[in-house]
C-alpha atoms as a PDB file:
ATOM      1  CA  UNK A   1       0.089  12.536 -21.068  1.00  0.00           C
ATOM      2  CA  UNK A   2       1.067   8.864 -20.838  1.00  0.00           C
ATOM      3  CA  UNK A   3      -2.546   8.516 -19.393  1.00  0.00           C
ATOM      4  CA  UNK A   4      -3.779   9.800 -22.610  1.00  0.00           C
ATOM      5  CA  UNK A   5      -1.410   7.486 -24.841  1.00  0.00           C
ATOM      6  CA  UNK A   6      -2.200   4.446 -23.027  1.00  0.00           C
ATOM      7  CA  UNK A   7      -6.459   5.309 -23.207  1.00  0.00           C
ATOM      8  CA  UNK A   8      -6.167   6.090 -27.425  1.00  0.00           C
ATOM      9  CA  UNK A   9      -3.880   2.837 -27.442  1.00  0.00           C
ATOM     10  CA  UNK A  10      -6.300   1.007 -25.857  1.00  0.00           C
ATOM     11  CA  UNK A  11      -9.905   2.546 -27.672  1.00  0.00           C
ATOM     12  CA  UNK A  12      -7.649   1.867 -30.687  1.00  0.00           C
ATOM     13  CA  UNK A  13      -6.631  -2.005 -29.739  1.00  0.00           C
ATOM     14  CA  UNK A  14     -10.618  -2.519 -28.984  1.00  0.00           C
ATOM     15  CA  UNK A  15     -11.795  -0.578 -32.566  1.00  0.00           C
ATOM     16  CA  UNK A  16      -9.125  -2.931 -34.034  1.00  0.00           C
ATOM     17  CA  UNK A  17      -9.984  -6.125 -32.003  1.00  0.00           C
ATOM     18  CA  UNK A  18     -13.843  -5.288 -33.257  1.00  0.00           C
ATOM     19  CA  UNK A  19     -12.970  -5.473 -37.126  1.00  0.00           C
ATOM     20  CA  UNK A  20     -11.549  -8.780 -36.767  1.00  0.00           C
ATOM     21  CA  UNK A  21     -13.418 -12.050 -37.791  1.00  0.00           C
ATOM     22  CA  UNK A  22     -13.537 -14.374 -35.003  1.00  0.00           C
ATOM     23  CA  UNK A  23     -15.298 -16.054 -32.274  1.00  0.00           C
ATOM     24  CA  UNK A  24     -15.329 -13.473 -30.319  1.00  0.00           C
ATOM     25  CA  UNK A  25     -17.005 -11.044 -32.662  1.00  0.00           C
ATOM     26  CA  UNK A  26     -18.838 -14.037 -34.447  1.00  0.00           C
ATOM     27  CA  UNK A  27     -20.709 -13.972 -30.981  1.00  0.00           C
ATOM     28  CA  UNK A  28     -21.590 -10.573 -31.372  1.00  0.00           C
ATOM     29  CA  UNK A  29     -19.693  -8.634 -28.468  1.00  0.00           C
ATOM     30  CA  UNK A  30     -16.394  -8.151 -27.344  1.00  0.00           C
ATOM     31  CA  UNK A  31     -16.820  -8.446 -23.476  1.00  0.00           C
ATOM     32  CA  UNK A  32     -14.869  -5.866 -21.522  1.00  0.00           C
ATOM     33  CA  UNK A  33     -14.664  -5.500 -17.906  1.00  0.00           C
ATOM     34  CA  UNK A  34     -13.369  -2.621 -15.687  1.00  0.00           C
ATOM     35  CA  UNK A  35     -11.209  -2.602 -12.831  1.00  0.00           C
ATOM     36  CA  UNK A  36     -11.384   0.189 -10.289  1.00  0.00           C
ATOM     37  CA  UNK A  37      -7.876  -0.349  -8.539  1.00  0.00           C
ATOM     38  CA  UNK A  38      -8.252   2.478  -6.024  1.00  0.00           C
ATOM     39  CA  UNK A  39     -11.470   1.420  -4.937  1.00  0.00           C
ATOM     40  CA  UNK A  40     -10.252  -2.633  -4.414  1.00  0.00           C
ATOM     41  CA  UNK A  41      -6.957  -1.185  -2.212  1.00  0.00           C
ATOM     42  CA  UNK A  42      -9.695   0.635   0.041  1.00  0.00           C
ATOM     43  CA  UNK A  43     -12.072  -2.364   0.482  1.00  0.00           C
ATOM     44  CA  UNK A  44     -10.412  -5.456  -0.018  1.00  0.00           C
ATOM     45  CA  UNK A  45     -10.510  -7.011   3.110  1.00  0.00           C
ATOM     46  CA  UNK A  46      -7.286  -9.093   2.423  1.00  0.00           C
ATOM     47  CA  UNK A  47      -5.785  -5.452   2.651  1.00  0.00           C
ATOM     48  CA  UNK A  48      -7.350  -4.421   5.437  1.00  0.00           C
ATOM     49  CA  UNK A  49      -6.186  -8.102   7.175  1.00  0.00           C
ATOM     50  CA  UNK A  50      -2.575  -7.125   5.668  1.00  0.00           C
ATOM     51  CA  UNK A  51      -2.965  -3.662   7.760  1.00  0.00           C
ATOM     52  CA  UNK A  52      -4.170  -4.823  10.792  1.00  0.00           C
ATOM     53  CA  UNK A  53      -1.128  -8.091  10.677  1.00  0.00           C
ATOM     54  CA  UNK A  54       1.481  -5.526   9.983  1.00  0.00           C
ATOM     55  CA  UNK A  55       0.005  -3.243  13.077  1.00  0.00           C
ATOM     56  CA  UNK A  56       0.011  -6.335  15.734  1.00  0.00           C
ATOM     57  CA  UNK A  57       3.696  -6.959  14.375  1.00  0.00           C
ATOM     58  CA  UNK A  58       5.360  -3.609  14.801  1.00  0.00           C
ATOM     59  CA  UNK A  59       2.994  -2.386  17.539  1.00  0.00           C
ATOM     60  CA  UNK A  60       5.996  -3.580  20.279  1.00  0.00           C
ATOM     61  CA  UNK A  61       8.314  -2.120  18.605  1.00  0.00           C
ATOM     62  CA  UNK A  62       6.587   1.259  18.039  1.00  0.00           C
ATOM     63  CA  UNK A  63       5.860   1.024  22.115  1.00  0.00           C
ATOM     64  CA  UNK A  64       9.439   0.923  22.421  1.00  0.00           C
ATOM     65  CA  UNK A  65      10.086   4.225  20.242  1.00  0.00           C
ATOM     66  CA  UNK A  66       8.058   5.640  22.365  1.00  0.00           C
ATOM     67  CA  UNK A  67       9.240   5.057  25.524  1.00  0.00           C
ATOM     68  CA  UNK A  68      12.299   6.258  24.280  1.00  0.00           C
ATOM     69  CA  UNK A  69      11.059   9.354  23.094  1.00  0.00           C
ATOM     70  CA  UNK A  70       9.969   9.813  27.018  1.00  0.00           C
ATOM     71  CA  UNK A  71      13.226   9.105  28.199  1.00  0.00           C
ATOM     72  CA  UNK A  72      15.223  11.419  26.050  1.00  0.00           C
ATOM     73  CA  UNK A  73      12.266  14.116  26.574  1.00  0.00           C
ATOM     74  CA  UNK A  74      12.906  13.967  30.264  1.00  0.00           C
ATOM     75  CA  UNK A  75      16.822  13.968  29.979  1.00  0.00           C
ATOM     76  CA  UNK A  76      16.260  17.530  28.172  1.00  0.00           C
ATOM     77  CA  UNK A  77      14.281  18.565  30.691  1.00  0.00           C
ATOM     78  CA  UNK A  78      16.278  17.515  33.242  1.00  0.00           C
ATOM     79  CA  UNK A  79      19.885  19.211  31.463  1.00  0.00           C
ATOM     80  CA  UNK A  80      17.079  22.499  30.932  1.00  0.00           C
ATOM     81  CA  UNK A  81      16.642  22.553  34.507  1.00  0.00           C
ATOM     82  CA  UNK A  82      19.945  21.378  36.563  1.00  0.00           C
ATOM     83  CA  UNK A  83      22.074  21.909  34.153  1.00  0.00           C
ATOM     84  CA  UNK A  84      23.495  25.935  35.061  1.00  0.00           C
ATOM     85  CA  UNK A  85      23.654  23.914  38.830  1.00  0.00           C
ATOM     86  CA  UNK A  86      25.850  21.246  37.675  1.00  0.00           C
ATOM     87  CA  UNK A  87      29.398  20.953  37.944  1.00  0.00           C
ATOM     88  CA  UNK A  88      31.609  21.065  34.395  1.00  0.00           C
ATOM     89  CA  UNK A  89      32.264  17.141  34.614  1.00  0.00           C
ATOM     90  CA  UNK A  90      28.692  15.994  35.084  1.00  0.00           C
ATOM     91  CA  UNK A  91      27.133  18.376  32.631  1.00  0.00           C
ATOM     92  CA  UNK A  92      29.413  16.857  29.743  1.00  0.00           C
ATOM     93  CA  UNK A  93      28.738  13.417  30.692  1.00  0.00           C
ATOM     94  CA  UNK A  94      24.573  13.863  31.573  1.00  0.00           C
ATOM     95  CA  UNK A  95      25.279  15.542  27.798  1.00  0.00           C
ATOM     96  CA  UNK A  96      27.061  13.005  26.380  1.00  0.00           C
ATOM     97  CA  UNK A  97      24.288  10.567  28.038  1.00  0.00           C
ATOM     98  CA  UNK A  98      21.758  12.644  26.046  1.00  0.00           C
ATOM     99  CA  UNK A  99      23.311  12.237  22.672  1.00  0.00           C
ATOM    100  CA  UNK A 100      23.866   8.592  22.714  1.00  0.00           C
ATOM    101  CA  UNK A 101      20.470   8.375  23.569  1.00  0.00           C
ATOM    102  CA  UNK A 102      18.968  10.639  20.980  1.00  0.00           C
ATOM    103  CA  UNK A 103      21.625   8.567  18.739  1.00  0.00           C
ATOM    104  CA  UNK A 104      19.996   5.311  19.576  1.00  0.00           C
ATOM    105  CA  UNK A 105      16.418   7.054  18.874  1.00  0.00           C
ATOM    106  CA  UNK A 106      17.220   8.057  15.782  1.00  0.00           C
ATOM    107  CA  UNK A 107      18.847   4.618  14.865  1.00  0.00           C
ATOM    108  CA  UNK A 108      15.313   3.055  16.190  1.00  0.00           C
ATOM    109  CA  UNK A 109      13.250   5.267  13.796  1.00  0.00           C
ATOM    110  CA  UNK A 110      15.238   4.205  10.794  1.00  0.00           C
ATOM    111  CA  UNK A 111      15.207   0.842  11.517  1.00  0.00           C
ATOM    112  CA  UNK A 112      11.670   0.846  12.251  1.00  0.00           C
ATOM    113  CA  UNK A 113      10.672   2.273   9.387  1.00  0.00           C
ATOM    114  CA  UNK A 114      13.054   0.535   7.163  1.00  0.00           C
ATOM    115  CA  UNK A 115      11.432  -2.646   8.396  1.00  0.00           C
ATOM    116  CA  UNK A 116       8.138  -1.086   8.619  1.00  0.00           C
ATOM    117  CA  UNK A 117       8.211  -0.311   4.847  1.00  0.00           C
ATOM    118  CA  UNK A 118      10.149  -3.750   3.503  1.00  0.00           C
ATOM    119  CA  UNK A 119       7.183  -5.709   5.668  1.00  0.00           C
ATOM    120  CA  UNK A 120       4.655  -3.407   3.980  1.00  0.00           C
ATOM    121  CA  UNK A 121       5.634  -3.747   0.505  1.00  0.00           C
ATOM    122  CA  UNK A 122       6.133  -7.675   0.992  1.00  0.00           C
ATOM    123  CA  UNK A 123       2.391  -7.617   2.239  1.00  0.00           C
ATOM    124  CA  UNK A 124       0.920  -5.511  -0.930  1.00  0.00           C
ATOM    125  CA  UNK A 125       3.243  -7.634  -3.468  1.00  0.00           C
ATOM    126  CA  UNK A 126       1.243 -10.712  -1.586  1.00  0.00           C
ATOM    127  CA  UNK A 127      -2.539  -8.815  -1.890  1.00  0.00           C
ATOM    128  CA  UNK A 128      -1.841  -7.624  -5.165  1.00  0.00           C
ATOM    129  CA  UNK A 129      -0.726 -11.467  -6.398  1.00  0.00           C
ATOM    130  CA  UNK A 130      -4.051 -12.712  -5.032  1.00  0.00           C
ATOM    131  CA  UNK A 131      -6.078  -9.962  -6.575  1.00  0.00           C
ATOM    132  CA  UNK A 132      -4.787 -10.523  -9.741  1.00  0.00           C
ATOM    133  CA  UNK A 133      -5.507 -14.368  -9.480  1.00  0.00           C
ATOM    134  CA  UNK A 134      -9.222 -13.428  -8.405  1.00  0.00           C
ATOM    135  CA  UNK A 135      -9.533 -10.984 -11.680  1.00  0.00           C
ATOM    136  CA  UNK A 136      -8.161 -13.748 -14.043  1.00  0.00           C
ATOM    137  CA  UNK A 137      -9.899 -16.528 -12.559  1.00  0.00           C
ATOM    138  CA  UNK A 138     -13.153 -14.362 -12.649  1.00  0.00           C
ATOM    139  CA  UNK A 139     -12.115 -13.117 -16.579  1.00  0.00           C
ATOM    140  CA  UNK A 140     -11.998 -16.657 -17.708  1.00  0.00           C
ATOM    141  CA  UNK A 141     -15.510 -18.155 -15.654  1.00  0.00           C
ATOM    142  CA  UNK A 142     -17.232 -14.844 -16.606  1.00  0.00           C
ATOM    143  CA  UNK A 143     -15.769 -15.111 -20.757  1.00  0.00           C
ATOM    144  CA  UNK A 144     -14.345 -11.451 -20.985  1.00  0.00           C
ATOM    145  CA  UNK A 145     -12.121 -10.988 -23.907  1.00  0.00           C
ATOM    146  CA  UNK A 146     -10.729  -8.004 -21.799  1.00  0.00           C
ATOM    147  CA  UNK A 147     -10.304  -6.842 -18.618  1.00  0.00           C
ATOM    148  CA  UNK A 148      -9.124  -2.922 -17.885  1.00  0.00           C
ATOM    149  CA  UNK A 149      -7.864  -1.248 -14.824  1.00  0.00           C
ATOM    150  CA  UNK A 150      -5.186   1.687 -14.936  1.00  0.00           C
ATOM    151  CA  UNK A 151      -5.239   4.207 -18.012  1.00  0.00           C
ATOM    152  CA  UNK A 152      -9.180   4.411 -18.310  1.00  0.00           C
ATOM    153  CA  UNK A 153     -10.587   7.676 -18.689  1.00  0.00           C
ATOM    154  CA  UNK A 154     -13.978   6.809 -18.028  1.00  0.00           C
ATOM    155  CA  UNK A 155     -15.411   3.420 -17.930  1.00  0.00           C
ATOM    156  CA  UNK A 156     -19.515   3.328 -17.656  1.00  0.00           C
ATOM    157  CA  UNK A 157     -21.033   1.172 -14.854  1.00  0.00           C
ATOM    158  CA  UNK A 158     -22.004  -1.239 -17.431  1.00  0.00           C
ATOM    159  CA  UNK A 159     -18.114  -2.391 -17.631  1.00  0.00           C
ATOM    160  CA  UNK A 160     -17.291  -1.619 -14.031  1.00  0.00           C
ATOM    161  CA  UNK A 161     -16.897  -5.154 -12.502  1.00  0.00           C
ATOM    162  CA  UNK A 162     -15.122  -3.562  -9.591  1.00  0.00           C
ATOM    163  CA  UNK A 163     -18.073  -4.564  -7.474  1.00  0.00           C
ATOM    164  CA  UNK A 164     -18.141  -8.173  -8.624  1.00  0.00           C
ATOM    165  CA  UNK A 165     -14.517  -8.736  -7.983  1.00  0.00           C
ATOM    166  CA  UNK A 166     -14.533  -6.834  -4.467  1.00  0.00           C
ATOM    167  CA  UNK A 167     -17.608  -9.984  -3.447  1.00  0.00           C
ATOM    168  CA  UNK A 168     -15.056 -12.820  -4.691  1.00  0.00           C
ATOM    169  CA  UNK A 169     -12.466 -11.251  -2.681  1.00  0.00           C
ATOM    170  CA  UNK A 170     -14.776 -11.200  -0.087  1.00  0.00           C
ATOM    171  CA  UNK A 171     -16.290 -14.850  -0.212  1.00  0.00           C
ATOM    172  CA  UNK A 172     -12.657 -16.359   0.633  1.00  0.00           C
END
């Protein structure tokens, strides 16, 4: 619904940019460009440098998860197996052993992905800035009154400068 508010706003800011005098209608055309957002987040290689950056930075800490998850696998296996042959005292503390360290797994997750998503977000706030820079600067060489991206119903190929922007993003 707010889709459909935003596209009739927009057809009816273009109708209404169309009727006024100026330059550019003087010149004949009101240049509009297209956007396709989706398509720039899945090949933009600054996002796919972002990606792989964000992989090589948590990939240490994701070993250690891991290893973890091992460890506390083989403690369960190991209270499944001895623990009907252990005495009272050393099954409570093999099982309090086990909960601290399925405490301090847990506690790993979170932070992990905590950090995981703050370092993620930080990168596409960063990708998205420098898009945006290459879509103005290429607005303003290229002399398009307007420039569209979220919202659109349809936009035709003729307008669909996703292409265009996706090769400066490319050539830095």
């Amino acid at each position: 619904m707010k889709t459909c508010k935003l596209t009739v706003f927009v057809l009816a800011l273009v109708g209404a940019l169309s009727l006024i005098p100026g330059p550019a209608t003087a010149a004949g055309d009101l240049k509009i460009g297209f956007v396709d957002l989706a398509k720039l987040s899945e090949k933009a290689p600054q996002i796919t440098a972002a990606q792989n950056k964000i992989d090589a930075e948590f990939s240490g800490r994701e070993k250690e998860i891991v290893e973890l998850q091992r460890r506390v696998a083989k403690m369960e296996e190991a209270m499944t197996t001895n623990g009907p042959v252990l005495s009272d005292s050393e099954r409570s503390t093999k099982e309090r052993e086990l909960l601290s360290k399925r405490r301090e797994l847990k506690r790993m997750q979170d932070e992990f992905r905590d950090d995981l998503n703050i370092r993620k977000n930080e990168m596409l706030r960063s990708v998205n800035e420098e898009i945006g820079k290459v879509i103005d600067n290429f607005a303003k060489s290229e002399k398009y009154d307007l420039i569209l991206a979220q919202g659109v119903m349809y936009a035709g190929k003729r307008i669909d400068i996703t292409d265009l922007i996706l090769k400066k993003l490319g050539g830095k």
